[in-house]
C-alpha atoms as a PDB file:
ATOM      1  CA  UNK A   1     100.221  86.916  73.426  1.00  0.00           C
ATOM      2  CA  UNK A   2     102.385  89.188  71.591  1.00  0.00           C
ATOM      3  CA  UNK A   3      99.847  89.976  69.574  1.00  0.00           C
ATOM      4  CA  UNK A   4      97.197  90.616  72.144  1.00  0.00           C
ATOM      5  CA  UNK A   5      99.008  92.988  74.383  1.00  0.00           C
ATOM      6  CA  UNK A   6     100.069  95.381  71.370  1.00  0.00           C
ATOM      7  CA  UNK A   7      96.096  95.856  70.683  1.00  0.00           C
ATOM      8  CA  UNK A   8      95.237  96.572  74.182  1.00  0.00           C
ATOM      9  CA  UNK A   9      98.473  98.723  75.220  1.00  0.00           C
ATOM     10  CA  UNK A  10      96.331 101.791  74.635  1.00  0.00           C
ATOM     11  CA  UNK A  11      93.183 100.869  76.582  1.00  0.00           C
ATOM     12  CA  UNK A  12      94.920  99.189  79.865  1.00  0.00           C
ATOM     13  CA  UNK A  13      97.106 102.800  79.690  1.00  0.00           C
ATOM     14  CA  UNK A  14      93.560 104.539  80.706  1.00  0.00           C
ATOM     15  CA  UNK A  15      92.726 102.221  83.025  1.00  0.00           C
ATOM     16  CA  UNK A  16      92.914 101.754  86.866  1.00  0.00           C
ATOM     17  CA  UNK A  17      95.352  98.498  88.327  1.00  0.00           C
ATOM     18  CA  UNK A  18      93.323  95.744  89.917  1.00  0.00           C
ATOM     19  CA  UNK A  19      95.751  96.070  92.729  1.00  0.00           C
ATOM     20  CA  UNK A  20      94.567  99.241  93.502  1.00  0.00           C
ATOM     21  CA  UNK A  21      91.382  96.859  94.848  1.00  0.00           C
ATOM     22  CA  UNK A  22      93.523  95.363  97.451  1.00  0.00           C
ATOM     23  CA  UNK A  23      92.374  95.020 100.478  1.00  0.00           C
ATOM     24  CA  UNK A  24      88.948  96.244 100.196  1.00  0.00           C
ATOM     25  CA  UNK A  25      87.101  93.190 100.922  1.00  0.00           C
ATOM     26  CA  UNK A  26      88.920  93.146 104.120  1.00  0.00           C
ATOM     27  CA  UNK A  27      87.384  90.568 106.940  1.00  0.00           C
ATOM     28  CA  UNK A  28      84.379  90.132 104.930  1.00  0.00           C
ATOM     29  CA  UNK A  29      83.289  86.289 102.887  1.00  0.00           C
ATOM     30  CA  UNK A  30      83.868  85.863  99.008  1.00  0.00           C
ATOM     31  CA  UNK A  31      82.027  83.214  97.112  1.00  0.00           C
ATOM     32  CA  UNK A  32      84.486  82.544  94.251  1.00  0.00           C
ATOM     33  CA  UNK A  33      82.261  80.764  91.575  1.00  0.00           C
ATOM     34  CA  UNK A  34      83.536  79.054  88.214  1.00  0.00           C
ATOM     35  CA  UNK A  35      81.335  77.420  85.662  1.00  0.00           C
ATOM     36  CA  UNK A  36      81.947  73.698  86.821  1.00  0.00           C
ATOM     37  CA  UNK A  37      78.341  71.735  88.253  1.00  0.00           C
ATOM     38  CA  UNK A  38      77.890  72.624  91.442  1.00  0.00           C
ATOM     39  CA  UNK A  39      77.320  76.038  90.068  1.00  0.00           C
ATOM     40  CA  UNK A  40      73.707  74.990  88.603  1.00  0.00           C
ATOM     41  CA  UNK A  41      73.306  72.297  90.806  1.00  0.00           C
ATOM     42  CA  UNK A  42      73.819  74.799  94.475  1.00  0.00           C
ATOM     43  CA  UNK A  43      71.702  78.004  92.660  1.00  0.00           C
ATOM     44  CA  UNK A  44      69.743  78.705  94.493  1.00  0.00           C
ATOM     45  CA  UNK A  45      72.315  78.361  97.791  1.00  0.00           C
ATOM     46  CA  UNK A  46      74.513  80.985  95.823  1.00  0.00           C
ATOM     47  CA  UNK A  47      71.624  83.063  95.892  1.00  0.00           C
ATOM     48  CA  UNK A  48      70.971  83.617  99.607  1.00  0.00           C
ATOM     49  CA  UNK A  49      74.623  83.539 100.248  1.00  0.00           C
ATOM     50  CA  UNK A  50      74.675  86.927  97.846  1.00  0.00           C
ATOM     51  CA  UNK A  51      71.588  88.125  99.892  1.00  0.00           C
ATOM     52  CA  UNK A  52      73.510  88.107 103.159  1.00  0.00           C
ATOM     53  CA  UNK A  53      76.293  89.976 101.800  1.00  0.00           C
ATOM     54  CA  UNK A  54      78.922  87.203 100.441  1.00  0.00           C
ATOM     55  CA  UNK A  55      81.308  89.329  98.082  1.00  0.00           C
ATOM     56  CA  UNK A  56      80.737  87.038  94.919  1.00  0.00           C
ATOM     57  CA  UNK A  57      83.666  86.636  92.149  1.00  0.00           C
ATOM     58  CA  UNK A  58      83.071  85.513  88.837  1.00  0.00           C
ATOM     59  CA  UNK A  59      85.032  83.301  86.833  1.00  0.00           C
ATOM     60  CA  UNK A  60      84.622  83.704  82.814  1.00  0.00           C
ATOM     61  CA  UNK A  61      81.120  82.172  81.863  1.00  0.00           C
ATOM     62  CA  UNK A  62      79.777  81.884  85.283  1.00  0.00           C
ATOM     63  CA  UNK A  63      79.170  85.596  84.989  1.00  0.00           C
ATOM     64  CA  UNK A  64      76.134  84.913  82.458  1.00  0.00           C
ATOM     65  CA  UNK A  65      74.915  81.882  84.688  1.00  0.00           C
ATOM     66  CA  UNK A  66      74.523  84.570  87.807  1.00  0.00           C
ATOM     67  CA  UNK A  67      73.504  87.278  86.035  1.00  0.00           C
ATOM     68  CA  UNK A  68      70.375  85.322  84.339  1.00  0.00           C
ATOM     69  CA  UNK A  69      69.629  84.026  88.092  1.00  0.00           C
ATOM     70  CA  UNK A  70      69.414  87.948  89.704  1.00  0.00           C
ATOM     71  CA  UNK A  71      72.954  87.709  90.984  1.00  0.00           C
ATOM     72  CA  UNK A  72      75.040  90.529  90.146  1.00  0.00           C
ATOM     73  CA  UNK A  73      79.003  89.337  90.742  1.00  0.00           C
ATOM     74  CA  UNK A  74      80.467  92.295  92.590  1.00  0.00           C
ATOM     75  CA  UNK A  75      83.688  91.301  90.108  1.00  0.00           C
ATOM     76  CA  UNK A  76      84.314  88.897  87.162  1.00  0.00           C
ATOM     77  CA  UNK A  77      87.791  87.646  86.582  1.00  0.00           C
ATOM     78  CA  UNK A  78      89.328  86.439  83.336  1.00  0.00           C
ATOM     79  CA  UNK A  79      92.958  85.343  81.697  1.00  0.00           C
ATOM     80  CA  UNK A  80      92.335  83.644  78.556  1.00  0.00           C
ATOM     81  CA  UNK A  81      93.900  84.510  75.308  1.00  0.00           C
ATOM     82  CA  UNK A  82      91.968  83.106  73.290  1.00  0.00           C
ATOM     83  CA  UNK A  83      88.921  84.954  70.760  1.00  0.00           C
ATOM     84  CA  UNK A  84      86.281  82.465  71.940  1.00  0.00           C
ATOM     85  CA  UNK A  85      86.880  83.727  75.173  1.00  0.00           C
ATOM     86  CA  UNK A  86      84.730  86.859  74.161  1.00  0.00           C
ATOM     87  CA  UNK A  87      81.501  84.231  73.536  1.00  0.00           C
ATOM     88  CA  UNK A  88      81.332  83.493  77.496  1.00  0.00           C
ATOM     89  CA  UNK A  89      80.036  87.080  77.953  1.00  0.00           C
ATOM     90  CA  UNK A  90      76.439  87.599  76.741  1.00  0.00           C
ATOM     91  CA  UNK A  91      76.055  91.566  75.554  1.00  0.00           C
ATOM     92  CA  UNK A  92      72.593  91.773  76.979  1.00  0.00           C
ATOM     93  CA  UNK A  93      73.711  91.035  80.288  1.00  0.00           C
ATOM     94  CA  UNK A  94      76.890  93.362  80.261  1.00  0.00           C
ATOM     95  CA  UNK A  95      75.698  96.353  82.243  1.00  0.00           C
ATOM     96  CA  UNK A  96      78.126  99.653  82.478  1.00  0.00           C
ATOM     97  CA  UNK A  97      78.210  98.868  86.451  1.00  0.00           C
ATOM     98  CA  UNK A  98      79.560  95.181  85.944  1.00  0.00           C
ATOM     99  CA  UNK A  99      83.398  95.241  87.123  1.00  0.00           C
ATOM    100  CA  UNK A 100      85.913  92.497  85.450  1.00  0.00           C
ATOM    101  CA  UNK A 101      89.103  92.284  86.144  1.00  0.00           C
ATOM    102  CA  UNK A 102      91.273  91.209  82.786  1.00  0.00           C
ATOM    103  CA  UNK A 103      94.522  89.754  81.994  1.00  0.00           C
ATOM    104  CA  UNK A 104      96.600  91.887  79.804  1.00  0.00           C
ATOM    105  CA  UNK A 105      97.083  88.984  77.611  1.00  0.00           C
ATOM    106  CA  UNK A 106      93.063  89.048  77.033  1.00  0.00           C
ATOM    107  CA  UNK A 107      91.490  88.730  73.825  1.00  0.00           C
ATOM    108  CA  UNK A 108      91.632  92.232  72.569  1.00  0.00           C
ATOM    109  CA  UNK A 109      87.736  91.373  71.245  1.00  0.00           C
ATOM    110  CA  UNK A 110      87.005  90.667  75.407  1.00  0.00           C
ATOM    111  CA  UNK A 111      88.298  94.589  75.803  1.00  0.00           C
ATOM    112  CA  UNK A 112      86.067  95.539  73.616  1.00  0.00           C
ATOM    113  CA  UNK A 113      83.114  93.552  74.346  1.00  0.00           C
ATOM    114  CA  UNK A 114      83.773  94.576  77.941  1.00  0.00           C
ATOM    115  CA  UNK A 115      84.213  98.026  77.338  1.00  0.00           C
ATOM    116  CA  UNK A 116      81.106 100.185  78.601  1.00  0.00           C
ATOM    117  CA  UNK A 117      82.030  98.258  81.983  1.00  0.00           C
ATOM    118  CA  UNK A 118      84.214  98.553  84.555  1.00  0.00           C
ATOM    119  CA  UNK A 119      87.573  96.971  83.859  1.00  0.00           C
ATOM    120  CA  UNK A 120      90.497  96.808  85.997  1.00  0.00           C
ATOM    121  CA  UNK A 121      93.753  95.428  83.990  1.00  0.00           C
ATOM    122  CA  UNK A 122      96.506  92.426  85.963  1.00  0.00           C
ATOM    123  CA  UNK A 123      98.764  90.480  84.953  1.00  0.00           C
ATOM    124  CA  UNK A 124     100.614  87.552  86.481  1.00  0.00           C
ATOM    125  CA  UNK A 125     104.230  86.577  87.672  1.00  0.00           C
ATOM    126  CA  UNK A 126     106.290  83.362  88.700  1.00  0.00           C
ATOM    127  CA  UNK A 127     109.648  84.953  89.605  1.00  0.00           C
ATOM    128  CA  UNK A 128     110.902  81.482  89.975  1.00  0.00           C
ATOM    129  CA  UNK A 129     110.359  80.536  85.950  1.00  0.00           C
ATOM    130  CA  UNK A 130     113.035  82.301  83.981  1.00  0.00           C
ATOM    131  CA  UNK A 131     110.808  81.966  81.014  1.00  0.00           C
ATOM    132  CA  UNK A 132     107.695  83.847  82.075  1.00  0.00           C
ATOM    133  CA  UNK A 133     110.080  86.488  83.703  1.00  0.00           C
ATOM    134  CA  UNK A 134     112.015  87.012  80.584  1.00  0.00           C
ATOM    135  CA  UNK A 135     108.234  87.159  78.852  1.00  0.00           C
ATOM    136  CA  UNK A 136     106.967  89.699  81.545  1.00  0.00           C
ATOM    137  CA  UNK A 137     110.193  92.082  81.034  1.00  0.00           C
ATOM    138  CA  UNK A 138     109.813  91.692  76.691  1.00  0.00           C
ATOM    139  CA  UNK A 139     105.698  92.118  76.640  1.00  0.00           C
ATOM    140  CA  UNK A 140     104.633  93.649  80.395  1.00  0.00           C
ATOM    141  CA  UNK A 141     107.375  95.685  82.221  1.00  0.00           C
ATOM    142  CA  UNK A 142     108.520  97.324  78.782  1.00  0.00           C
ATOM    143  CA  UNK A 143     105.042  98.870  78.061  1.00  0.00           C
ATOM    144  CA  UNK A 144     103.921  99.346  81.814  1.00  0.00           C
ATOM    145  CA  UNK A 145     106.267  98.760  84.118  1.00  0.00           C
ATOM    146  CA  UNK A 146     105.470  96.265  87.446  1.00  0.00           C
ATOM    147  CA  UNK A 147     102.476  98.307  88.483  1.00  0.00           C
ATOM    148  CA  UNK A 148      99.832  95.634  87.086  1.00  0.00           C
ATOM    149  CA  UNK A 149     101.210  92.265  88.928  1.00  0.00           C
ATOM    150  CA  UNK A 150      98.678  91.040  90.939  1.00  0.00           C
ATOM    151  CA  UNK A 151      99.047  87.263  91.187  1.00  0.00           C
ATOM    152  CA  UNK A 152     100.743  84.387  90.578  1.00  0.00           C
ATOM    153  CA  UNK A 153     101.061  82.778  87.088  1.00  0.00           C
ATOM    154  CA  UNK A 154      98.602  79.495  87.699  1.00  0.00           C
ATOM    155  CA  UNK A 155      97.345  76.762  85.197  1.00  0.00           C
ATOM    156  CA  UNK A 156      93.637  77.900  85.711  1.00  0.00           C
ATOM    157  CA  UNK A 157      91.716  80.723  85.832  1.00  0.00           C
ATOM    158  CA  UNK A 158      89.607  79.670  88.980  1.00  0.00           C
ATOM    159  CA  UNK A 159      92.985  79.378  91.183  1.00  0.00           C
ATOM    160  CA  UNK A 160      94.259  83.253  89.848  1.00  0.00           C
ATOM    161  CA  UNK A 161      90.672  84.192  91.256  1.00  0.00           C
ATOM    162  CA  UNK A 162      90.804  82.704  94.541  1.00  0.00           C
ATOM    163  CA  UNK A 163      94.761  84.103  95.130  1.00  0.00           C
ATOM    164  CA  UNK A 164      92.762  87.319  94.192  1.00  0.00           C
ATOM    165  CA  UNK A 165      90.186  86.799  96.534  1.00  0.00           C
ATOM    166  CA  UNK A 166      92.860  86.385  99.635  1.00  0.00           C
ATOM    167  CA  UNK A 167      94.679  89.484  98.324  1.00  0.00           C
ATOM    168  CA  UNK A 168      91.143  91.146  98.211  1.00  0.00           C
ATOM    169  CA  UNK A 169      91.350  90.508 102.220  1.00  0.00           C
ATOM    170  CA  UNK A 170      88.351  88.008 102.283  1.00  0.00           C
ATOM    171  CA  UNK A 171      88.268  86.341 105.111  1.00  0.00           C
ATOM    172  CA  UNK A 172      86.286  83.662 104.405  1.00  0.00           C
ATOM    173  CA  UNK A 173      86.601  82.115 100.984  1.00  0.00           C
ATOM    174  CA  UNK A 174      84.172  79.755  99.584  1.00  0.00           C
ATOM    175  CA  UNK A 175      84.726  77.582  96.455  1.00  0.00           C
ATOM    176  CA  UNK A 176      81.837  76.346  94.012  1.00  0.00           C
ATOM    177  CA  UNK A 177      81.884  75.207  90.748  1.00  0.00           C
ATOM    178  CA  UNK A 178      85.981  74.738  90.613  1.00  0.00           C
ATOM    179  CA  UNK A 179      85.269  71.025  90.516  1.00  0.00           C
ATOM    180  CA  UNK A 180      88.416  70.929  87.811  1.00  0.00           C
ATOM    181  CA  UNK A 181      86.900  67.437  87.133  1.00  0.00           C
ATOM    182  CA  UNK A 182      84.337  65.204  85.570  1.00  0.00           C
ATOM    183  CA  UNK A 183      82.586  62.453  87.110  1.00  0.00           C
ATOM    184  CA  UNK A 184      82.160  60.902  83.715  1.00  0.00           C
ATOM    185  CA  UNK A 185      84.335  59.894  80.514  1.00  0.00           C
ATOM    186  CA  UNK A 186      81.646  61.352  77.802  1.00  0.00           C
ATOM    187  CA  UNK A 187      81.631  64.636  79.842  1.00  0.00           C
ATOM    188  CA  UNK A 188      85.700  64.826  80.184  1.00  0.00           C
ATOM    189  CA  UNK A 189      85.856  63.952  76.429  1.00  0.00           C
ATOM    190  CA  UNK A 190      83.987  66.948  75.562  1.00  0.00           C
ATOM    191  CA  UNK A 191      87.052  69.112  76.367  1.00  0.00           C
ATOM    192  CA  UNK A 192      89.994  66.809  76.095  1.00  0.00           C
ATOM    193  CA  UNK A 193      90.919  63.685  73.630  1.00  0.00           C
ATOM    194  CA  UNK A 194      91.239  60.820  76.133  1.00  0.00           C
ATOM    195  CA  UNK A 195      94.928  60.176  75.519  1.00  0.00           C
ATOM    196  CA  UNK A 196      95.054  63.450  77.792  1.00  0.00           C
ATOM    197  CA  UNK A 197      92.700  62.453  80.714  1.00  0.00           C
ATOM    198  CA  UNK A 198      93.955  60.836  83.847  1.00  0.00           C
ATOM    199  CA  UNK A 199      91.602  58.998  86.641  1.00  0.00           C
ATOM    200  CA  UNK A 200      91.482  60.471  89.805  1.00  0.00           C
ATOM    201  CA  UNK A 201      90.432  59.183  93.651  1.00  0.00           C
ATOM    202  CA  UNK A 202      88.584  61.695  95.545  1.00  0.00           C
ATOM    203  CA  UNK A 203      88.916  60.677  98.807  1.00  0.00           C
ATOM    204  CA  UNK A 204      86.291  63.059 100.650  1.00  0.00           C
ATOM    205  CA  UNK A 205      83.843  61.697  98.266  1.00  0.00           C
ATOM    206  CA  UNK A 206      85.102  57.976  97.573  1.00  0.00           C
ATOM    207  CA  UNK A 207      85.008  58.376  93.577  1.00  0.00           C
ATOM    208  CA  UNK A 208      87.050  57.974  90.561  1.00  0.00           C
ATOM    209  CA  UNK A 209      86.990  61.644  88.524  1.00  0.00           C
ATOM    210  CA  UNK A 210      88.513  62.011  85.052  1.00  0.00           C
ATOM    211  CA  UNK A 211      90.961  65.490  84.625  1.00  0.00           C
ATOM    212  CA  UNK A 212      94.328  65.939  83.106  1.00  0.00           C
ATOM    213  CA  UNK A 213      97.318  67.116  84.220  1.00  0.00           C
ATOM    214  CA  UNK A 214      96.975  70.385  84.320  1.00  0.00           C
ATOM    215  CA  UNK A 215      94.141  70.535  86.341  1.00  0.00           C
ATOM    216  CA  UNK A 216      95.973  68.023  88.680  1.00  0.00           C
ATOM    217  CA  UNK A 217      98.345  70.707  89.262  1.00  0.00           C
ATOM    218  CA  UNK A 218      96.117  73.202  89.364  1.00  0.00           C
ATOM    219  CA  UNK A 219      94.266  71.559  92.200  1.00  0.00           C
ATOM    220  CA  UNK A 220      97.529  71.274  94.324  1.00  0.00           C
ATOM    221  CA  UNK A 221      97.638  75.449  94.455  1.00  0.00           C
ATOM    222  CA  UNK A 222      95.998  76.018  98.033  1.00  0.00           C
ATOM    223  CA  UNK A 223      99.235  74.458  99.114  1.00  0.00           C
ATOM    224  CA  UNK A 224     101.586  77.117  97.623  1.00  0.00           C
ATOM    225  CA  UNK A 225      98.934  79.630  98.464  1.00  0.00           C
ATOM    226  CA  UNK A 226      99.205  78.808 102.047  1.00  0.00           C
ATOM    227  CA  UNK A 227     103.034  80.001 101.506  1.00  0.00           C
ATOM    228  CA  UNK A 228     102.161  83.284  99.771  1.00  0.00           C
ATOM    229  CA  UNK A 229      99.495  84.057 102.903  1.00  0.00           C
ATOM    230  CA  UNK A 230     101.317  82.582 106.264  1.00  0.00           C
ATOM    231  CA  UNK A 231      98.401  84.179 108.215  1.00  0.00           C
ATOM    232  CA  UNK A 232      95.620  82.857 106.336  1.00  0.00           C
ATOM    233  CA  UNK A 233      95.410  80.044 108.295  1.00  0.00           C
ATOM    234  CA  UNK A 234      92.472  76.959 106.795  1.00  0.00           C
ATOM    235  CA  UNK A 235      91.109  75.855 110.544  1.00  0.00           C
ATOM    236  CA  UNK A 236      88.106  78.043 111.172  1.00  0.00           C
ATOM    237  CA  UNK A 237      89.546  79.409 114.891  1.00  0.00           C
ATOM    238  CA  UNK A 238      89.083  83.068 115.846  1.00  0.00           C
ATOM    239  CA  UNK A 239      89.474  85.445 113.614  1.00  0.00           C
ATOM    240  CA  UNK A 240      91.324  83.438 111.243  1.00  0.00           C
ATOM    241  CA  UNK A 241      90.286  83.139 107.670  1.00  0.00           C
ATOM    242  CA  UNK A 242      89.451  80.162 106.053  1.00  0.00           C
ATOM    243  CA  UNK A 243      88.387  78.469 103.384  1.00  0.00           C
ATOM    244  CA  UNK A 244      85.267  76.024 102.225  1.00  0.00           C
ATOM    245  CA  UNK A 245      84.903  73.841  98.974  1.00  0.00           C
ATOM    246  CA  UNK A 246      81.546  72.960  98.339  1.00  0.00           C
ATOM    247  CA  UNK A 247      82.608  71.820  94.668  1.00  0.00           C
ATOM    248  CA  UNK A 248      83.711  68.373  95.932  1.00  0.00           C
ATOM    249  CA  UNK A 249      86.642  68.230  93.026  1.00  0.00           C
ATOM    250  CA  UNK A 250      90.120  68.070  93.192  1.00  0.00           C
ATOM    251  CA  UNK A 251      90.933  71.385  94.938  1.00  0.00           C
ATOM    252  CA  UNK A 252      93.019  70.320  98.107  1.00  0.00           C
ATOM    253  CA  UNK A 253      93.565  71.940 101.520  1.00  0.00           C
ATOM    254  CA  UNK A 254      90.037  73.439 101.238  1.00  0.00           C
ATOM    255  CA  UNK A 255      87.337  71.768 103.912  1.00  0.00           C
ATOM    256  CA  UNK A 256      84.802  70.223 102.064  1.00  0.00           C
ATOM    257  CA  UNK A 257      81.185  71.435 102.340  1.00  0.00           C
ATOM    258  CA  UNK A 258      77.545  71.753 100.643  1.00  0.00           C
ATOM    259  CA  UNK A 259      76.423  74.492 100.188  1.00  0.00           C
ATOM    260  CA  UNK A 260      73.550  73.988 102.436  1.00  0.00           C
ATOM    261  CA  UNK A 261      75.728  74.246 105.092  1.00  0.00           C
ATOM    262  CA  UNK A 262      76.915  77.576 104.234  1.00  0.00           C
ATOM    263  CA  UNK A 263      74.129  78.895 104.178  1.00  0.00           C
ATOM    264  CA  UNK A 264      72.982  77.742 107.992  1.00  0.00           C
ATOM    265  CA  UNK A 265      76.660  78.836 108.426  1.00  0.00           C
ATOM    266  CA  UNK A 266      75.674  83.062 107.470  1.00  0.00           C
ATOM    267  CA  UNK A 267      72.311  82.699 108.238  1.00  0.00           C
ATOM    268  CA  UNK A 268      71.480  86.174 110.479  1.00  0.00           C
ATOM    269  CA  UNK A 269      69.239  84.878 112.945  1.00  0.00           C
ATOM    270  CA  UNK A 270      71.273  81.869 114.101  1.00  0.00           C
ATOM    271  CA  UNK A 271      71.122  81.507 117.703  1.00  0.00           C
ATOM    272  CA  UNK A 272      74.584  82.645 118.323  1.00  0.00           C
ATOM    273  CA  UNK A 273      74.736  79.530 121.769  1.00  0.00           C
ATOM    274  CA  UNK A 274      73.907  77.310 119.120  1.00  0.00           C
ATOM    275  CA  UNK A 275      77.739  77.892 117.410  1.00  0.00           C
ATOM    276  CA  UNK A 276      79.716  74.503 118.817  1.00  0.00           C
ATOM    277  CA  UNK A 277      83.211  73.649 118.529  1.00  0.00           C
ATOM    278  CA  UNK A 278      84.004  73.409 115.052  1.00  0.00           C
ATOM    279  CA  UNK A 279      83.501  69.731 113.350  1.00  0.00           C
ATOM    280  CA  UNK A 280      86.156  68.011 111.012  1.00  0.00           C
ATOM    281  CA  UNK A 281      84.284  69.752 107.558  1.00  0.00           C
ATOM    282  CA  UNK A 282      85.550  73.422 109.216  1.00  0.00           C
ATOM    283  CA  UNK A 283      81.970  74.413 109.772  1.00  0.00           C
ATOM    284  CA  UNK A 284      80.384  74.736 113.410  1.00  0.00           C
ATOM    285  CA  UNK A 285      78.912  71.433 113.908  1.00  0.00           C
ATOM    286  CA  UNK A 286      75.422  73.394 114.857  1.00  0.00           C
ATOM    287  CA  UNK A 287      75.584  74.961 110.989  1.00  0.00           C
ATOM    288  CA  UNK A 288      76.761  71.370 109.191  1.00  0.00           C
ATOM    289  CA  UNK A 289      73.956  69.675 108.182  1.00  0.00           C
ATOM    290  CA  UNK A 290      76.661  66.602 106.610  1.00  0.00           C
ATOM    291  CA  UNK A 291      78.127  66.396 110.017  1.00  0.00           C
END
């Protein structure tokens, strides 16, 4: 990390806050999208969701996924440290419009890669781990002060970008392809050795997932989120934001939806005396197809 920051001290130093962003998605829906299935499996769903306006927010790799499918993500988020990191993003697709906001901790090869686009520079905090403070104050607040913490400090990159998406002001935010999960052992074993994976019940869903335990963690998130936003209450009631999972992974506290539904959900020539008391998924039952 050390490492890292020292290379891109120079660049972040020209370069605008993400927090500076805050705010300016106020009362309108954000699709926050990682690379897990649902992403290529609900396409097409994403796709008219974008057309009727939904703020969409990129996590790492999906960004090549929606750019090769005509769907430009109005910002791309990424933490990793990590070199490979800089293989997610495909140069022919990188356009000098594109906006990504970056960890300071980045890959100082994703800078660069990134560089004819928009970039707007965070990094995280957990006042309550002595650790990561005492790393902030050595690597962050020496070079730059506090002006570029913008979220929490969380295990995954998909959870930084929905606490992003709340401080953004959406009011409605929809999860896909955050499944955090695997619905099979050969899949799972692709990323972790299986001493590391741990089964998992999915109630909403009635099946057995394989994760680990960072992901397990990760999952749990929504409920300290719920502490960091006191008013952004989950039930879909007036004027109240809330939140939609149409991953069906381990994410908790988010109503669980496809995608389909969504889209019945924004679609502009719904009968507005067709909109019933809300069902048990957080969707008007009229718009839940599941329901």
């Amino acid at each position: 990390m050390a490492f890292n920051i020292d290379q891109n001290t120079e660049t972040i130093k020209k370069l605008t806050p993400l927090k500076s962003l805050y705010g300016s998605w106020e009362g309108q829906p954000c699709l926050v999208v990682g690379a897990g299935p649902s992403l290529y499996s609900e396409i097409e769903h994403i796709k008219k969701l974008a057309e009727y306006g939904v703020k969409i927010m990129a996590v790492d790799k999906s960004f090549n996924f929606l750019k090769q499918n005509g769907i430009k993500p109005d910002i791309t988020v990424s933490i990793d440290v990590q070199n490979i990191i800089v293989d997610m993003f495909d140069d022919s697709l990188i356009e000098n419009d594109d906006v990504f906001a970056l960890n300071v901790f980045n890959s100082p090869m994703v800078y660069e890669k990134l560089g004819k686009a928009k970039i707007y520079p965070f990094a995280t905090f957990n006042p309550n781990d002595k650790m990561i403070s005492d790393i902030n104050k050595k690597l962050i607040e020496s070079r730059f002060g506090t002006r570029l913490y913008a979220t929490h400090a969380h295990n995954v990159v998909g959870i930084n970008a929905l606490e992003i998406a709340m401080w953004m002001g959406a009011k409605q935010i929809i999860s896909i392809g955050n499944e955090l999960c695997w619905y099979n052992k050969e899949d799972a074993m692709k990323s972790f050795v299986e001493s590391d994976l741990r089964n998992h019940y999915i109630k909403d869903i009635g099946i057995t997932v394989y994760t680990n335990e960072g992901f397990l963690r990760a999952a749990n998130t929504p409920k300290f989120l719920k502490l960091v936003f006191p008013d952004g209450d989950m039930v879909p009631e007036d004027d109240a934001p809330f939140w939609i999972d149409a991953s069906f992974g381990l994410i908790e506290d988010f109503y669980r939806c496809e995608a389909s539904s969504l889209v019945k959900l924004l679609e502009k020539d719904v009968d507005e005396n067709e909109k019933v008391s809300p069902c048990d998924c957080g969707v008007t039952a009229a718009a839940c197809a599941p329901c």
